[in-house]
N, C-alpha and C. Protein backbone atom coordinates (compact mmCIF):
# COMPACT_ATOMS: atom_id res chain seq x y z
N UNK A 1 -41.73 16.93 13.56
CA UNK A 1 -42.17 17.97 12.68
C UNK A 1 -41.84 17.71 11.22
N UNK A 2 -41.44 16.11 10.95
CA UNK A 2 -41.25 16.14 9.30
C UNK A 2 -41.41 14.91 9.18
N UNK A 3 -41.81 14.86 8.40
CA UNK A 3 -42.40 13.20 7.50
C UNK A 3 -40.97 12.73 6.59
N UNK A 4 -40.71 11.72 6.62
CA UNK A 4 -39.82 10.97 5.78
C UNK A 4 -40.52 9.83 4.66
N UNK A 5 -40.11 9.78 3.82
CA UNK A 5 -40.30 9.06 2.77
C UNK A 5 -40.81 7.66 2.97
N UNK A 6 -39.94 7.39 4.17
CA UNK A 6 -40.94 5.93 4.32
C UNK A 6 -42.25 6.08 5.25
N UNK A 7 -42.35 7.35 6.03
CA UNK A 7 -43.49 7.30 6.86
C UNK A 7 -44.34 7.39 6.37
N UNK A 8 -44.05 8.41 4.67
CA UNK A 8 -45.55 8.81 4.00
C UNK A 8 -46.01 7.58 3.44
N UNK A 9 -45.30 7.01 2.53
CA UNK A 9 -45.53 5.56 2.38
C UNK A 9 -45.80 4.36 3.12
N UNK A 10 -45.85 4.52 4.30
CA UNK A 10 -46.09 3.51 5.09
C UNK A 10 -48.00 4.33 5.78
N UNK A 11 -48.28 5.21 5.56
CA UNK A 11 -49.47 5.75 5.86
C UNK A 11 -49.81 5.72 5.08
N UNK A 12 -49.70 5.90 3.62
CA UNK A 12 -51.20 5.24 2.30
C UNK A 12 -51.10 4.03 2.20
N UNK A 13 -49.81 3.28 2.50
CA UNK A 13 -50.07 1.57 2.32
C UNK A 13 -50.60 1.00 3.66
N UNK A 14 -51.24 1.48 4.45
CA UNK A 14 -51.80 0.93 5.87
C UNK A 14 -53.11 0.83 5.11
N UNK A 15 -53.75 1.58 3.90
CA UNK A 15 -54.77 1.16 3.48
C UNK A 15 -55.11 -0.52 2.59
N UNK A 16 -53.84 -0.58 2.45
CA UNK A 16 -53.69 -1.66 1.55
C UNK A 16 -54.33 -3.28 2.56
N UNK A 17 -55.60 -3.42 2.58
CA UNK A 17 -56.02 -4.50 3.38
C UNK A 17 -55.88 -5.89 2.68
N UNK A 18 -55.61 -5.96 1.41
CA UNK A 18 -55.54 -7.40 1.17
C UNK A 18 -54.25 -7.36 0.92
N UNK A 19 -53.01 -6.74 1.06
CA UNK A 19 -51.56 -7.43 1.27
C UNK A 19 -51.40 -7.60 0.31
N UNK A 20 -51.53 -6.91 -0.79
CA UNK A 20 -50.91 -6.57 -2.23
C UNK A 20 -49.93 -5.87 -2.70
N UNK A 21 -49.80 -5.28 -1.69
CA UNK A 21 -48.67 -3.62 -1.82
C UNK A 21 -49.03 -2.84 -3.07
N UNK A 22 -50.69 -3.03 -3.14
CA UNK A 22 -50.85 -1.84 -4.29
C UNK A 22 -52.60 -1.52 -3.37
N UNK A 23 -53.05 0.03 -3.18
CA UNK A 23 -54.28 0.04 -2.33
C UNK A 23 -55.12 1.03 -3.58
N UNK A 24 -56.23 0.12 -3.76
CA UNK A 24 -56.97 0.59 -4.79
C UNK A 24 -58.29 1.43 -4.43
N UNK A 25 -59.02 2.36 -5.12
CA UNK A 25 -59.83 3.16 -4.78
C UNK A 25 -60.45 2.52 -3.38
N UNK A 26 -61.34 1.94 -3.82
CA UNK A 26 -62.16 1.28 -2.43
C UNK A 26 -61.32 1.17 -1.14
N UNK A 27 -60.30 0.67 -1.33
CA UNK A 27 -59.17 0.71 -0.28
C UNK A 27 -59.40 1.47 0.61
N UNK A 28 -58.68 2.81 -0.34
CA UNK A 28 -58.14 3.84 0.32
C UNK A 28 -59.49 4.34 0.69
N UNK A 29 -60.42 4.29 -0.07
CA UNK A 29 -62.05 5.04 0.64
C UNK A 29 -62.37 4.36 1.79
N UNK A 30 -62.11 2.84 2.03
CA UNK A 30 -62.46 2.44 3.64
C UNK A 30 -61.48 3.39 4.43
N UNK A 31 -60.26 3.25 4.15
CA UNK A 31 -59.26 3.44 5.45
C UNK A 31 -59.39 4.99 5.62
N UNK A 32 -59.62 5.73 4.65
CA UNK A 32 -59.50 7.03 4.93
C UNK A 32 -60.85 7.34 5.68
N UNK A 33 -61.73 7.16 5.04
CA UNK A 33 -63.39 7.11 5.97
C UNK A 33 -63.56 6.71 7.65
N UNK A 34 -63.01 5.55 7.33
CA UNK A 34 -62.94 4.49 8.47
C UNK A 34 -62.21 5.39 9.88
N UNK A 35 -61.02 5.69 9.58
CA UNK A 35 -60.03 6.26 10.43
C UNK A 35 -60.45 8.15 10.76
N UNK A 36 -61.51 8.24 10.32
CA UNK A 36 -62.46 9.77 10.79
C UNK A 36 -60.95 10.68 9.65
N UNK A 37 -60.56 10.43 8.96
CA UNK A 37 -59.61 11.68 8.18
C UNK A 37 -60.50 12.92 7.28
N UNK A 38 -61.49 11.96 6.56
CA UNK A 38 -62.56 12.82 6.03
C UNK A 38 -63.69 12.24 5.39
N UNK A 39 -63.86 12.72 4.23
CA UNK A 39 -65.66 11.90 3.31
C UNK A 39 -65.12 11.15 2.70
N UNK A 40 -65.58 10.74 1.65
CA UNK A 40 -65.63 9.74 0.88
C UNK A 40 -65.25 10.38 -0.41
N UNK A 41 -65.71 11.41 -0.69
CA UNK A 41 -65.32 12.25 -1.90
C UNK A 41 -64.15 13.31 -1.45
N UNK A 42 -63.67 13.44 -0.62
CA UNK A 42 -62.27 13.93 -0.07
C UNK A 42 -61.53 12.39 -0.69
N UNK A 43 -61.88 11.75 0.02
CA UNK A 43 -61.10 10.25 -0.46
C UNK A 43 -60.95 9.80 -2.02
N UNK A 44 -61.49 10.44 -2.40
CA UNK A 44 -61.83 9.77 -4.19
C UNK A 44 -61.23 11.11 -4.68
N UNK A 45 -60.67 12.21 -4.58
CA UNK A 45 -60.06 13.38 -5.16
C UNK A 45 -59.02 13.36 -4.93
N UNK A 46 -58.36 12.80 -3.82
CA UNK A 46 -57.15 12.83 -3.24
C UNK A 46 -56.28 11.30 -3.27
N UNK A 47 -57.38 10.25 -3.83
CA UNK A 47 -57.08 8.83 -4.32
C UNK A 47 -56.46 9.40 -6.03
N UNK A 48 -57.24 10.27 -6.23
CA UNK A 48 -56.87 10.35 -8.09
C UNK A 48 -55.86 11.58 -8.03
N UNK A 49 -55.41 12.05 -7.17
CA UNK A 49 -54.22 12.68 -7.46
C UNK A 49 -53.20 12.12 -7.19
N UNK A 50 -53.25 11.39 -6.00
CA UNK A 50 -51.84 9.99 -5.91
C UNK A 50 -51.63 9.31 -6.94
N UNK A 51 -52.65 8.80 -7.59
CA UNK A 51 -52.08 7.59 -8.82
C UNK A 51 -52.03 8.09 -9.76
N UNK A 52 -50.87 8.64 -9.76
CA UNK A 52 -50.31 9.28 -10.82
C UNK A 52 -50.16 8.26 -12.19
N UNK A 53 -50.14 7.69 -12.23
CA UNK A 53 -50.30 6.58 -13.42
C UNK A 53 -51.42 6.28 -13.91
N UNK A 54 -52.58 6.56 -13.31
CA UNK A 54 -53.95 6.37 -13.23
C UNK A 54 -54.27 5.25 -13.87
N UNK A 55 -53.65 4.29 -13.02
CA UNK A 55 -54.33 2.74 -13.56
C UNK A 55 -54.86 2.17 -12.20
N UNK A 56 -55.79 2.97 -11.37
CA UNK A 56 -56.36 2.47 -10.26
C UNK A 56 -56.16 2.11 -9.22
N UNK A 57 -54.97 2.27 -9.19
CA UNK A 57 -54.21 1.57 -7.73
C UNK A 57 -52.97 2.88 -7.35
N UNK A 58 -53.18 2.61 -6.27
CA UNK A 58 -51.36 3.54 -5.74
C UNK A 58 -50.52 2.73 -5.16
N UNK A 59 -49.44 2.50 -5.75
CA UNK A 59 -48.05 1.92 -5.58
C UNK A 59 -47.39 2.62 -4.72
N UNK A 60 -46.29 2.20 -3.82
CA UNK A 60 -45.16 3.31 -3.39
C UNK A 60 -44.12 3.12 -4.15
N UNK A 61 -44.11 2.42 -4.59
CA UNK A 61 -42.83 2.29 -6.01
C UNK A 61 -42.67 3.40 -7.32
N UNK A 62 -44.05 3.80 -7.55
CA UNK A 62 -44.10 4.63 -8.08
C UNK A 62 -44.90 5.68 -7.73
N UNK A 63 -46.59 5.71 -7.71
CA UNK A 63 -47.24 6.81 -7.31
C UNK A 63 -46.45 7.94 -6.35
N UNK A 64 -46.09 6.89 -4.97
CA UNK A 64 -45.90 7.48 -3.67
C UNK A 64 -44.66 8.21 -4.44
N UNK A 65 -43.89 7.74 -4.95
CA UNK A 65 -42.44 7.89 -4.71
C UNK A 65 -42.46 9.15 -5.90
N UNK A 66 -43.08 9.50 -6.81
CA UNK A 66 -43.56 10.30 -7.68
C UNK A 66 -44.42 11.52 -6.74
N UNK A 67 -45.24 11.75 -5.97
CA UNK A 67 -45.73 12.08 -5.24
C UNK A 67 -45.30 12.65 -4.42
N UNK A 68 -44.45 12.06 -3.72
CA UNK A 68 -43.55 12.30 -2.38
C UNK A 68 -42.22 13.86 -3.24
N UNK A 69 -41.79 13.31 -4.63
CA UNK A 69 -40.69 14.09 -4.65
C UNK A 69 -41.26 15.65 -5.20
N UNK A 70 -42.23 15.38 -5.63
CA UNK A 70 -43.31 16.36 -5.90
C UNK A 70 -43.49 17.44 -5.06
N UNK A 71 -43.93 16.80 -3.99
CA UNK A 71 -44.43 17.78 -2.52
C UNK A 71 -42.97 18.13 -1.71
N UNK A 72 -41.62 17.45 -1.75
CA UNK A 72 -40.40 17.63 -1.32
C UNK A 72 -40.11 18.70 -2.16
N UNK A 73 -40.20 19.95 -1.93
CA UNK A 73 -40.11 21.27 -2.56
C UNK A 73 -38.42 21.76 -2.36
N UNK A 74 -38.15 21.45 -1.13
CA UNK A 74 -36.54 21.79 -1.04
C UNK A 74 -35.49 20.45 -1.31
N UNK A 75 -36.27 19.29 -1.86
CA UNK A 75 -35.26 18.51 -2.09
C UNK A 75 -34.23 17.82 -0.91
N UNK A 76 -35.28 17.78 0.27
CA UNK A 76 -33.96 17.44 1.36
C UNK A 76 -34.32 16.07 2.00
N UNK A 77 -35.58 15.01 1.26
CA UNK A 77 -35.79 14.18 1.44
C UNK A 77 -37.03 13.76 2.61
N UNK A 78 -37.19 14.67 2.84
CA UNK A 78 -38.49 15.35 4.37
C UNK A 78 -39.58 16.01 3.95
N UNK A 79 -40.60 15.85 4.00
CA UNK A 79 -41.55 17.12 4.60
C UNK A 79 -42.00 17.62 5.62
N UNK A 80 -41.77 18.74 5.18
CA UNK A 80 -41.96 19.46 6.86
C UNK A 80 -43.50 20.09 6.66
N UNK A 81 -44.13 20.35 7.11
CA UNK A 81 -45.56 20.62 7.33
C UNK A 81 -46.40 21.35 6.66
N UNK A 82 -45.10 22.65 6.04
CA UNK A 82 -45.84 23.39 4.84
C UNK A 82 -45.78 22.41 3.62
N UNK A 83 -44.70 21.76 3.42
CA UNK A 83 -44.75 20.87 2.26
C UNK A 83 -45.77 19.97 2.25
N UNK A 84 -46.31 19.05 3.53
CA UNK A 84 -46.91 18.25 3.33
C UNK A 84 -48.74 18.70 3.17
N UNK A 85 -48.92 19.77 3.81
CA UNK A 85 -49.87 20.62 3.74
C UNK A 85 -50.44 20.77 2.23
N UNK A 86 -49.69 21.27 1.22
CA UNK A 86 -49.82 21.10 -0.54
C UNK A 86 -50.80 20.15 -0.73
N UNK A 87 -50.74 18.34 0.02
CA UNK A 87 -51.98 18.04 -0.33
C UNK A 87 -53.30 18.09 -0.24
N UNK A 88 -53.13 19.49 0.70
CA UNK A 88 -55.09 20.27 1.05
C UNK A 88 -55.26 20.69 -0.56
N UNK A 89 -54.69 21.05 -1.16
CA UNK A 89 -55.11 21.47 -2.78
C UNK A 89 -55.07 20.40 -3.59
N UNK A 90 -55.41 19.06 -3.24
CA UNK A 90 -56.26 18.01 -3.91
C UNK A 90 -57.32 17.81 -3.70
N UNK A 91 -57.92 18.22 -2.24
CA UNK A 91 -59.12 18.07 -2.12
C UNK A 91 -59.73 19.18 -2.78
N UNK A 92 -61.08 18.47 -2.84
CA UNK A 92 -62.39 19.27 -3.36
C UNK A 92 -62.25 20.92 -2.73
N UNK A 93 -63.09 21.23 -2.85
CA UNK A 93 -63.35 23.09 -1.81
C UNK A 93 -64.47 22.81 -1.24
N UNK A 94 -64.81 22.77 -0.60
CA UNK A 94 -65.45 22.67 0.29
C UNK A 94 -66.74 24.02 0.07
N UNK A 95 -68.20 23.49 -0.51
CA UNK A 95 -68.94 24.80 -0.65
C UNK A 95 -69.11 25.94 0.46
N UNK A 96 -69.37 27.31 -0.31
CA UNK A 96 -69.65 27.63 0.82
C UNK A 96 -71.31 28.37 1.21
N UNK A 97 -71.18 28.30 2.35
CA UNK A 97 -72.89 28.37 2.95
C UNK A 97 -73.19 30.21 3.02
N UNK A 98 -73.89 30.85 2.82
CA UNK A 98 -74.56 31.83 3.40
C UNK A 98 -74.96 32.71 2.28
């Protein structure tokens, strides 16, 4: 029931396919697409809120680790599900129909 610092980081760098330890837009748009998580523009809203540096790439050295302490709301080195949840408010909204 809680994510640790290296798990979150070890789940955006699984996108990292050429073994750079840095996963750049396209990257993360295969692996997130690829792996049924969501669209492509879920992927590209939620790519530009990680790289916090916005020089195209997400690091865990910094983005993640910037990122991570961000969403760690109680400071106890974990997220627990409401914390990790916070990143549904990077994605887009989703229109609505009727």
């Amino acid at each position: 029931n809680i994510l640790t610092h290296n798990e979150f980081s070890k789940f955006f760098s699984s996108f990292d396919t050429n073994g750079d330890h840095r996963v750049t837009r396209s990257e993360f748009e295969h692996g997130w697409t690829s792996s049924g998580f969501g669209t492509s523009t879920e992927a590209d809203t939620l790519f530009a809120a990680l790289d916090t540096d916005h020089d195209g790439r997400i690091t865990a050295s910094h983005d993640l680790n910037s990122r991570f302490t961000a969403l760690d709301v109680n400071h106890d080195h974990h997220l627990i599900i409401l914390e990790a949840i916070k990143m549904a408010a990077y994605l887009p909204r989703p229109a609505l129909q009727g």
